[in-house]
C-alpha atoms as a PDB file:
ATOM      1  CA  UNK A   1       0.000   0.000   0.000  1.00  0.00           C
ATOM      2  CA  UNK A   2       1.775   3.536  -0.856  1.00  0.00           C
ATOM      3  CA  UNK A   3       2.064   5.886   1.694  1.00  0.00           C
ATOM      4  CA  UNK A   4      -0.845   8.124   0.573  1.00  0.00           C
ATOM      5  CA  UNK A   5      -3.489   5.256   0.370  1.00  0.00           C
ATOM      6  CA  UNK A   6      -2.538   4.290   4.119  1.00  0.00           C
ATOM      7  CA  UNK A   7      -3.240   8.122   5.140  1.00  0.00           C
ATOM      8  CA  UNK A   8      -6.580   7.669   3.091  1.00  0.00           C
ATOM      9  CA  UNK A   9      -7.572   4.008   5.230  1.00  0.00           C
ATOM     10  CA  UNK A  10      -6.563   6.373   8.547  1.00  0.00           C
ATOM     11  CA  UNK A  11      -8.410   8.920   7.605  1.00  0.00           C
ATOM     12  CA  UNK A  12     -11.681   6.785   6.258  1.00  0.00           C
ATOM     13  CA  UNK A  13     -11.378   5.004   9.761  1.00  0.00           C
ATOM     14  CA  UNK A  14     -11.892   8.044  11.832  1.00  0.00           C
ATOM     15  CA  UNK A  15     -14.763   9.204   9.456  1.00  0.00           C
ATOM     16  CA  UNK A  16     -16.589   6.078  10.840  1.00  0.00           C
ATOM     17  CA  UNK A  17     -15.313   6.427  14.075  1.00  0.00           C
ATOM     18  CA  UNK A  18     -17.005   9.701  14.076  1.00  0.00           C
ATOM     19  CA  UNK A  19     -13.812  11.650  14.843  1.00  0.00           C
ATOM     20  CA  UNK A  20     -15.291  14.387  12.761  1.00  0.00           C
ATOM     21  CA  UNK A  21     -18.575  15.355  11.523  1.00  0.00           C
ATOM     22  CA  UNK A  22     -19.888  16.997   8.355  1.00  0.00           C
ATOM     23  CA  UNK A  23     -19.264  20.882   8.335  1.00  0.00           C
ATOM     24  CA  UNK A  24     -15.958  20.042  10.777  1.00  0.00           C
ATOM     25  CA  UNK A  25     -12.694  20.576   9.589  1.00  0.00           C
ATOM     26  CA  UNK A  26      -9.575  17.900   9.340  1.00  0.00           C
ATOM     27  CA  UNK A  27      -6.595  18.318  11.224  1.00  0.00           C
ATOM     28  CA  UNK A  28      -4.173  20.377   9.579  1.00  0.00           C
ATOM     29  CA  UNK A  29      -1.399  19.115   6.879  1.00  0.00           C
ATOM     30  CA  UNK A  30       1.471  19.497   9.368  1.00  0.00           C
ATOM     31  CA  UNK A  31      -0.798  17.848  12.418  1.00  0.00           C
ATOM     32  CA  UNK A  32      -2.039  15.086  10.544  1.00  0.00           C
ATOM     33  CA  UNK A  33       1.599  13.959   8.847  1.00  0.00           C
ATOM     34  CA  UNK A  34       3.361  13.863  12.276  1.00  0.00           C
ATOM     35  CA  UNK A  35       0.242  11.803  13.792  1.00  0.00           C
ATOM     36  CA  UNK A  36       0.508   9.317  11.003  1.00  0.00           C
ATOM     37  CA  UNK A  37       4.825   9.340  10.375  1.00  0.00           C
ATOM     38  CA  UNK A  38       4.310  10.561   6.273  1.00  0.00           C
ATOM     39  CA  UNK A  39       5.403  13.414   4.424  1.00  0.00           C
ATOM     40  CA  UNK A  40       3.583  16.628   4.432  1.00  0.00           C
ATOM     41  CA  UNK A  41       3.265  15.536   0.193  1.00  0.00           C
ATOM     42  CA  UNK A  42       1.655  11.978   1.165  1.00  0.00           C
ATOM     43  CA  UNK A  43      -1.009  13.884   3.445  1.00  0.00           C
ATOM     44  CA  UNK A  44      -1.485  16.533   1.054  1.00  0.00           C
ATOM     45  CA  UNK A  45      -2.473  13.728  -2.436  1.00  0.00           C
ATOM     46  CA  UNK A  46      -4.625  12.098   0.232  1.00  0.00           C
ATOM     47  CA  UNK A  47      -6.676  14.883   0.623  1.00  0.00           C
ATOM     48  CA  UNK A  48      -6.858  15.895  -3.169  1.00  0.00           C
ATOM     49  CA  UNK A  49      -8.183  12.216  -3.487  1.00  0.00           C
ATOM     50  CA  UNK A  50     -10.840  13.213  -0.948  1.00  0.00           C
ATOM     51  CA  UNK A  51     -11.666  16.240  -2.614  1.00  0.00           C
ATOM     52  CA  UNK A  52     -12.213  14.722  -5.994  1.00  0.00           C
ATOM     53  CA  UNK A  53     -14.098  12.099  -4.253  1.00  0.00           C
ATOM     54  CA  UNK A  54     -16.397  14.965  -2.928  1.00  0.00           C
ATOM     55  CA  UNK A  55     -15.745  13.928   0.650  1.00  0.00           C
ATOM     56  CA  UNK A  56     -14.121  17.149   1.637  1.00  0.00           C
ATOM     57  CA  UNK A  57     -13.680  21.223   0.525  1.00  0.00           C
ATOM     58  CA  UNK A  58     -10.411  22.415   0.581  1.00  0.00           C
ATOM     59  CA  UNK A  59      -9.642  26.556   1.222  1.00  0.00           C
ATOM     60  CA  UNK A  60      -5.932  27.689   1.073  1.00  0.00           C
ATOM     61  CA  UNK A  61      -5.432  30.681   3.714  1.00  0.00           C
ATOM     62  CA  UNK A  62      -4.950  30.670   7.449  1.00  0.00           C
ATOM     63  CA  UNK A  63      -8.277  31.787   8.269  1.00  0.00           C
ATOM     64  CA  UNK A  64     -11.134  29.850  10.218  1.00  0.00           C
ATOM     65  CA  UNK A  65     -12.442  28.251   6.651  1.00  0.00           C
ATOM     66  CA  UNK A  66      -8.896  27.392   5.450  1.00  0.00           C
ATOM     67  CA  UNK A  67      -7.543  23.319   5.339  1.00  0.00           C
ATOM     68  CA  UNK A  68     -10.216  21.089   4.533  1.00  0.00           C
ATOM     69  CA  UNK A  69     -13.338  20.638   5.598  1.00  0.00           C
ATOM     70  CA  UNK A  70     -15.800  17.631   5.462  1.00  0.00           C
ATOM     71  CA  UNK A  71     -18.575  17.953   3.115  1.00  0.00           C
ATOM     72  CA  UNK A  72     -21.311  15.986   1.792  1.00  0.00           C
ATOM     73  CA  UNK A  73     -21.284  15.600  -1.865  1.00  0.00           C
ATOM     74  CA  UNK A  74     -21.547  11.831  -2.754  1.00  0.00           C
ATOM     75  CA  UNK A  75     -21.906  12.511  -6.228  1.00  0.00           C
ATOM     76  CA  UNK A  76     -19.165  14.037  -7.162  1.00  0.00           C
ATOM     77  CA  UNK A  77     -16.555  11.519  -7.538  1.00  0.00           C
ATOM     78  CA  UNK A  78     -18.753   9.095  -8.401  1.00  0.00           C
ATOM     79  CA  UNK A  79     -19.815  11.413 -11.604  1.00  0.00           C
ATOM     80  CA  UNK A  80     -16.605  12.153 -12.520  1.00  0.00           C
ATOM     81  CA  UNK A  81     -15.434   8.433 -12.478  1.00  0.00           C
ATOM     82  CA  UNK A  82     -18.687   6.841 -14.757  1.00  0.00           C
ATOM     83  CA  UNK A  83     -17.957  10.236 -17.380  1.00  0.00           C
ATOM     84  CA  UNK A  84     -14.038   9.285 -17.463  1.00  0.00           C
ATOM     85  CA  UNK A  85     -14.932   5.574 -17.964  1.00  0.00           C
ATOM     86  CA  UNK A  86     -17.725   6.219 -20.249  1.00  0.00           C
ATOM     87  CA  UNK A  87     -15.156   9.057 -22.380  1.00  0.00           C
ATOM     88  CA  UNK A  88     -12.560   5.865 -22.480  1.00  0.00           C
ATOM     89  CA  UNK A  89     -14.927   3.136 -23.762  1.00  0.00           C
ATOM     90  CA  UNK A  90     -14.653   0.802 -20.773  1.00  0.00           C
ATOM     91  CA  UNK A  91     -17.908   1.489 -19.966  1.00  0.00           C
ATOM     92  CA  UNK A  92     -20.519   0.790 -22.674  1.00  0.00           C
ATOM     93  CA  UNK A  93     -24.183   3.188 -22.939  1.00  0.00           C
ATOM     94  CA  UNK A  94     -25.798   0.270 -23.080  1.00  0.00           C
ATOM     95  CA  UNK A  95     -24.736  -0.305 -19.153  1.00  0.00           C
ATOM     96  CA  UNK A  96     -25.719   3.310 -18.388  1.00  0.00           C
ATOM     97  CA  UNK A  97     -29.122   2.858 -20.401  1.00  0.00           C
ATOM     98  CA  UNK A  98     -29.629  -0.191 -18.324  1.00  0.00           C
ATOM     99  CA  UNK A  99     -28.404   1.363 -14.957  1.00  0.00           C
ATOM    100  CA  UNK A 100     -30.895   4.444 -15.556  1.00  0.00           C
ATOM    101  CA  UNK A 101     -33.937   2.290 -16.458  1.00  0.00           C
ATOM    102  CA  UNK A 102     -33.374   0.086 -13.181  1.00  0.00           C
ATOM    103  CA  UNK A 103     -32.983   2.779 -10.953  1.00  0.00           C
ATOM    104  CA  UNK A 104     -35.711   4.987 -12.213  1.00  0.00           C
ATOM    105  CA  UNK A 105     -38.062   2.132 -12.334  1.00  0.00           C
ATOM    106  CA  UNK A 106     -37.867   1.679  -9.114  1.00  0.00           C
ATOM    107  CA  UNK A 107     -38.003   5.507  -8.140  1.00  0.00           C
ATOM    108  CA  UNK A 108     -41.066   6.431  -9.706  1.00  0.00           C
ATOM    109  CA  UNK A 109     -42.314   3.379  -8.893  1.00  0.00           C
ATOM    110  CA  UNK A 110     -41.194   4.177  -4.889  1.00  0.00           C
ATOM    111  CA  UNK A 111     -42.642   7.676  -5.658  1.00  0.00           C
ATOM    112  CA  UNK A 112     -46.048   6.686  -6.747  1.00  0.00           C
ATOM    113  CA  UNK A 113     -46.501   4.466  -3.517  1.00  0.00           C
ATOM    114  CA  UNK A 114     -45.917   6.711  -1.048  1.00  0.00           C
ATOM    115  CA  UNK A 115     -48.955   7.556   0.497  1.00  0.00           C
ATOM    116  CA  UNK A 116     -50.331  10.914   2.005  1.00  0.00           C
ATOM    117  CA  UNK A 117     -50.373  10.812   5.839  1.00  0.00           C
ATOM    118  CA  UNK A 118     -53.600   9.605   8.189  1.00  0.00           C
ATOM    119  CA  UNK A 119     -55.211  12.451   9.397  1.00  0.00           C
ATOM    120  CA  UNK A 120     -54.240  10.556  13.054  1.00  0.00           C
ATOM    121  CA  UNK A 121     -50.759  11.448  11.838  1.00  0.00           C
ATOM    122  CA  UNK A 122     -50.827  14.995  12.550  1.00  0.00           C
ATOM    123  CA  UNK A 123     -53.069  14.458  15.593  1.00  0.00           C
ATOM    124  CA  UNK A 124     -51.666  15.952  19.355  1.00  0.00           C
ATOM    125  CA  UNK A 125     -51.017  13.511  21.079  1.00  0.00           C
ATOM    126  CA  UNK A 126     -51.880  13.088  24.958  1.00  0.00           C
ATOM    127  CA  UNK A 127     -48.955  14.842  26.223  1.00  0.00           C
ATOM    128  CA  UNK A 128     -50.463  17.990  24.164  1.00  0.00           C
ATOM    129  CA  UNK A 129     -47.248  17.575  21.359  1.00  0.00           C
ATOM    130  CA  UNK A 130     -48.159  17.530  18.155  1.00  0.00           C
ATOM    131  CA  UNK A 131     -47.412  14.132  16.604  1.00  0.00           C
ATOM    132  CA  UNK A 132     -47.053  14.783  12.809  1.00  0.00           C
ATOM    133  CA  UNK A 133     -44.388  17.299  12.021  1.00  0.00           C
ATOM    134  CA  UNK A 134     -41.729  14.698  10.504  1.00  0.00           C
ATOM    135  CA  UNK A 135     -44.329  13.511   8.516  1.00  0.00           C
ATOM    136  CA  UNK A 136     -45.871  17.070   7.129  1.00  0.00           C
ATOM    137  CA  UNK A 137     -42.258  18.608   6.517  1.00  0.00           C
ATOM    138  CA  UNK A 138     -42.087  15.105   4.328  1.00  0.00           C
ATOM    139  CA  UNK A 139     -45.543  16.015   1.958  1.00  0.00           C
ATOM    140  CA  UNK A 140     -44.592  19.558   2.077  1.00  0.00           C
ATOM    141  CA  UNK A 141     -41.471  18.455   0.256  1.00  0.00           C
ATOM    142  CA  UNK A 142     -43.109  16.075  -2.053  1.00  0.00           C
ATOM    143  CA  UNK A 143     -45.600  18.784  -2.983  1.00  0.00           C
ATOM    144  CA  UNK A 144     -42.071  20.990  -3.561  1.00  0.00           C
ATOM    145  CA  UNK A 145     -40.641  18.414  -5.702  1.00  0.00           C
ATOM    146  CA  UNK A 146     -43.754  17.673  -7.832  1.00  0.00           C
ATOM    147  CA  UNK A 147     -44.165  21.469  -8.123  1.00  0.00           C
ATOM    148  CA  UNK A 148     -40.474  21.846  -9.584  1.00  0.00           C
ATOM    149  CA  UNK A 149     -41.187  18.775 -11.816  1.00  0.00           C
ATOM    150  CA  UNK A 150     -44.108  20.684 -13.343  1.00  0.00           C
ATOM    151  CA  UNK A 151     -42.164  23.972 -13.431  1.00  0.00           C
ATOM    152  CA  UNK A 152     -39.629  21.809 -15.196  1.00  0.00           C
ATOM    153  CA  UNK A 153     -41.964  20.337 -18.080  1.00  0.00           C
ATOM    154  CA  UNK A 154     -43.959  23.652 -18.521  1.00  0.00           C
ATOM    155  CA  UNK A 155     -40.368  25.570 -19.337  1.00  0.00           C
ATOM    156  CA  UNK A 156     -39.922  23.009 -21.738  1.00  0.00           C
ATOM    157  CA  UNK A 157     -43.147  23.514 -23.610  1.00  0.00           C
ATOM    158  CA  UNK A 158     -41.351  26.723 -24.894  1.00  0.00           C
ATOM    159  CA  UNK A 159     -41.388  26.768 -28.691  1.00  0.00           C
ATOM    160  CA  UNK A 160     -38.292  28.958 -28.753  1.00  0.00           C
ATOM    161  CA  UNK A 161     -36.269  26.226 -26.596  1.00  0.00           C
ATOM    162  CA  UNK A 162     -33.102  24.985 -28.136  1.00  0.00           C
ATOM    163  CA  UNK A 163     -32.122  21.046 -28.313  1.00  0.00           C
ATOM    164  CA  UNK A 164     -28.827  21.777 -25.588  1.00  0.00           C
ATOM    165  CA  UNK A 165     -31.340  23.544 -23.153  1.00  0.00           C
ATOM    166  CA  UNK A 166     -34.205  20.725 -23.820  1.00  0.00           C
ATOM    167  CA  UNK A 167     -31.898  18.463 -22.703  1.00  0.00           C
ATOM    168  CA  UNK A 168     -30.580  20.097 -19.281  1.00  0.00           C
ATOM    169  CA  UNK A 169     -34.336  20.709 -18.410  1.00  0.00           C
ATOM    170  CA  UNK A 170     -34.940  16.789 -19.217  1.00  0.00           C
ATOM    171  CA  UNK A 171     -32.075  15.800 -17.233  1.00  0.00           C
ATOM    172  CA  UNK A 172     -33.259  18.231 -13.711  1.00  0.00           C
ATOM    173  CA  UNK A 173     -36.417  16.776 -14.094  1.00  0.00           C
ATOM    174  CA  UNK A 174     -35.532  12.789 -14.205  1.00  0.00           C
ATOM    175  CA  UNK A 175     -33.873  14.266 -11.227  1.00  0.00           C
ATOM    176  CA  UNK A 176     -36.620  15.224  -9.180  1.00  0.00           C
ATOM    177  CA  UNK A 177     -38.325  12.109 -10.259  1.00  0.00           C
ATOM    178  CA  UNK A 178     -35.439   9.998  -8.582  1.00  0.00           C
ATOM    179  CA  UNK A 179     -35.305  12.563  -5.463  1.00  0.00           C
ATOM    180  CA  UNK A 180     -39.327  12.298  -5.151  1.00  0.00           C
ATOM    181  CA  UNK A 181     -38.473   8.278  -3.922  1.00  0.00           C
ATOM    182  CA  UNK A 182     -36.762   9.616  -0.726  1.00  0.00           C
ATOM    183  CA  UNK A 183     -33.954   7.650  -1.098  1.00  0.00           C
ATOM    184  CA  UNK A 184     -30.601   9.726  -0.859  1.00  0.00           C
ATOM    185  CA  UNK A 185     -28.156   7.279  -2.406  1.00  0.00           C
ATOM    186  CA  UNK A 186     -30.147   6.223  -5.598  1.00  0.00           C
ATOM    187  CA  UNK A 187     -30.286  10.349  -6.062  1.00  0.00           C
ATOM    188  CA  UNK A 188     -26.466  10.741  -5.312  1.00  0.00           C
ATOM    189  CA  UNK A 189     -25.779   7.420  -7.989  1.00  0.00           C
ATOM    190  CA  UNK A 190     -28.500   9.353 -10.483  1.00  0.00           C
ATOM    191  CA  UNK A 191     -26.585  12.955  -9.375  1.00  0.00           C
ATOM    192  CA  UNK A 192     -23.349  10.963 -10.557  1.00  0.00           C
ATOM    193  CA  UNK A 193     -24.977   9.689 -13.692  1.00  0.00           C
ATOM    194  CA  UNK A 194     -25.959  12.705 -15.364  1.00  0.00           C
ATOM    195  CA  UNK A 195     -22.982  13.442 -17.273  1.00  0.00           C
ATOM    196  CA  UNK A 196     -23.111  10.361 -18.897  1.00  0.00           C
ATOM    197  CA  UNK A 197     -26.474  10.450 -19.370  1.00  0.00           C
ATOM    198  CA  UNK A 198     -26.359  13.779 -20.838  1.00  0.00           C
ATOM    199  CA  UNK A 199     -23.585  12.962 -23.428  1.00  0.00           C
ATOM    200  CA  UNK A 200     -25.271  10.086 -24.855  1.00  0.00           C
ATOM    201  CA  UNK A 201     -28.549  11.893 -25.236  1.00  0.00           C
ATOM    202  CA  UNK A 202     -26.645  14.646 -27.161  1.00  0.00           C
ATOM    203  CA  UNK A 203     -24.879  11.457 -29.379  1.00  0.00           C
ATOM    204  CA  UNK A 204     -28.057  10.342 -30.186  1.00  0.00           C
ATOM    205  CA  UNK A 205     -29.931  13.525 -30.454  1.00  0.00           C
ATOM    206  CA  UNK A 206     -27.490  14.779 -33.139  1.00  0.00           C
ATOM    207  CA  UNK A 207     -28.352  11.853 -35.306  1.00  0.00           C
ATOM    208  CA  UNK A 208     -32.143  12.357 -35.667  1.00  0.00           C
ATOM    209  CA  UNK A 209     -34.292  12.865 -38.545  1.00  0.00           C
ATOM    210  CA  UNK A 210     -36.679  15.398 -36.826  1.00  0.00           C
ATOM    211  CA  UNK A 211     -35.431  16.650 -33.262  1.00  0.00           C
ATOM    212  CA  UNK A 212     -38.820  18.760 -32.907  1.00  0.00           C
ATOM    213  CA  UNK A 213     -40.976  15.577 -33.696  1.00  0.00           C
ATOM    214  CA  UNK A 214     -38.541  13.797 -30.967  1.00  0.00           C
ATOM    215  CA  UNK A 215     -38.699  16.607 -28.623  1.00  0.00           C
ATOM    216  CA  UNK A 216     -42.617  16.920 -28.685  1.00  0.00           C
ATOM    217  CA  UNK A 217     -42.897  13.192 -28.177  1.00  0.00           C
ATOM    218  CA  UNK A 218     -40.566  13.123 -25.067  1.00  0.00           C
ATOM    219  CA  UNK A 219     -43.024  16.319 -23.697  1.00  0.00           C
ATOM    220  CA  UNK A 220     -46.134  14.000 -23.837  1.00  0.00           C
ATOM    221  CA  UNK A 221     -44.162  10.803 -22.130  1.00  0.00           C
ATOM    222  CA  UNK A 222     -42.801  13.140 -19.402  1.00  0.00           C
ATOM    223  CA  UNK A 223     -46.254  14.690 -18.927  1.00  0.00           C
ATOM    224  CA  UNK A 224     -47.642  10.922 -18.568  1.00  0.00           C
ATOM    225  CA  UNK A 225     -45.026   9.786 -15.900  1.00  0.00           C
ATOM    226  CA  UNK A 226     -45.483  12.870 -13.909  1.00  0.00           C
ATOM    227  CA  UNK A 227     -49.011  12.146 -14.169  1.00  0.00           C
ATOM    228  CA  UNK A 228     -49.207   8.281 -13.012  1.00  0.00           C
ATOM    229  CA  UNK A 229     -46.798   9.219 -10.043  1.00  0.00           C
ATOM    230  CA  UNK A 230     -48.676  12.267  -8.819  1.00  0.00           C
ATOM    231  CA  UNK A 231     -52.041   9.580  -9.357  1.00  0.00           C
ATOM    232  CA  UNK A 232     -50.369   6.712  -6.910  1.00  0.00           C
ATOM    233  CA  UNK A 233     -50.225   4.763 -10.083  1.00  0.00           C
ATOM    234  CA  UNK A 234     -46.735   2.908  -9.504  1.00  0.00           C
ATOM    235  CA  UNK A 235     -47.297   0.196 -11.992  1.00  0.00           C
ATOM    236  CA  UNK A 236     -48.063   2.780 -14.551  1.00  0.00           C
ATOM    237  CA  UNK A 237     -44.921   4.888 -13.858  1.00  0.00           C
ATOM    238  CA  UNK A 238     -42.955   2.158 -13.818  1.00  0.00           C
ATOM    239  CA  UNK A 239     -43.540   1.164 -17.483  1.00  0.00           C
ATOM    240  CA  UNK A 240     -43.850   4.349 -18.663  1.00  0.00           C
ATOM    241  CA  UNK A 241     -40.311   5.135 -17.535  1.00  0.00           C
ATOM    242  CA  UNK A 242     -38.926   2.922 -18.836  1.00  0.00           C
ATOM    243  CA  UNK A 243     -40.545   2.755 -22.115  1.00  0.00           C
ATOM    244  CA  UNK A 244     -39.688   6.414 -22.354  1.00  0.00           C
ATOM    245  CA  UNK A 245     -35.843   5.957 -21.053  1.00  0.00           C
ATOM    246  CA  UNK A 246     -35.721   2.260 -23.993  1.00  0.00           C
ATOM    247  CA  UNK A 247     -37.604   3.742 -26.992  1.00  0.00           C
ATOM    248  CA  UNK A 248     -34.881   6.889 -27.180  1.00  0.00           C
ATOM    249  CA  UNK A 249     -32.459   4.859 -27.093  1.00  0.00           C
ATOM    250  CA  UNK A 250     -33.476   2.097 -29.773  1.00  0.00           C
ATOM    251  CA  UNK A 251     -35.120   5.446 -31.804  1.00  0.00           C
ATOM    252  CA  UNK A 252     -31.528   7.194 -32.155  1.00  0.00           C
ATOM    253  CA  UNK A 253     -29.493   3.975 -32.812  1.00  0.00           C
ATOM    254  CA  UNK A 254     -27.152   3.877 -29.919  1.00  0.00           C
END
């Protein structure tokens, strides 16, 4: 093991140990090198690995914000990895086709089932405290996120909307699909997908007879997803998904 990657296993063991939290700064370069016996160098290509990793912010200075600082960003590094390895070839768009349709299956599918809360949720209970706040600050940010969804598809209605923006607006709103399923690290692996995601819908969107008969089909399947999720309709959402996510792919040749 090179001297870096044991400062990386010393420093991932005191993450778990809870030796510091998010928002709480790592010991400095100097510090941590003479607790460990490495270089200054070996401590200091640790914590670039970190930081591409999007485990910690770095600050140069002497201030209070300066050295790094532990952040939560999972999908950083793991974005920047599948675009390198998809740029290089090792990693075919058929795998991130089939990645995306099994994770967003199971999202909107996730979505569509979770139910509004009892009305005995947000009852007070005996003690006179008022049982339901978790549970209303969760539909408050459903209703957000299916709010932003429909923000999203009505900005792409826009007849003066070019393909590049189209497809950024497409991407945010799969997004919020994914994020509407409550589950952080199927968002963070989605987060980390886009890139990939985005350049192959470019590839393919390049090659197409008519973009603007393309583009007006993808409106109605988007509208009809948002549609069975906001409805409870899991099943629905499910195939629609992934019909949508498949038939772009098969229609541009990929």
């Amino acid at each position: 093991m090179r001297t870096h990657e044991r400062v990386l296993a010393s420093i991932e063991a005191d993450l778990a140990a809870g030796r510091w939290g998010l928002g709480e700064r790592l010991p400095a370069e100097r510090a941590l090198a003479d607790e460990l016996g490495v270089s200054r160098s070996s401590v200091r290509e640790a914590i670039r690995v970190l930081e591409a990793m999007g485990i910690v912010r770095t600050a140069v200075g002497s201030g209070p914000d300066a050295g790094a600082t532990v952040v939560d960003r999972p999908a950083a590094g793991l974005g920047a990895a599948v675009r390198l390895h998809v740029a290089s070839g090792t990693l075919a768009v058929r795998d991130v086709v089939e990645t995306r349709v099994l994770l967003e299956t199971w999202a909107v599918r996730e979505a569509a089932g979770r139910a509004a809360p009892s009305p005995a949720a947000d009852a007070t209970d005996a003690t006179g405290v008022a049982g339901g706040g978790e549970v209303t600050g969760f539909t408050e940010a459903r209703a957000g996120a299916l709010a932003e969804a429909r923000a999203l598809l009505d900005r792409m209605d826009s007849p003066d909307l070019s393909a590049g923006a189209f497809r950024e607006l497409d991407a945010s709103f799969h997004l919020v699909l994914v994020r509407l399923a409550g589950n952080v690290l199927v968002e963070a692996v989605m987060t980390g997908l886009r890139g990939a995601i985005e350049s192959y819908v470019a590839a393919g969107s390049a090659g197409l007879a008519s973009w603007e008969r393309t583009a007006e089909r993808l409106r109605v399947e988007h509208r009809a997803v948002l549609d069975a999720v906001t409805a409870g309709d899991g099943a629905l959402a499910e195939r629609l998904v992934r019909e949508h996510i498949e038939g772009f792919y098969r229609e541009t040749g990929l």
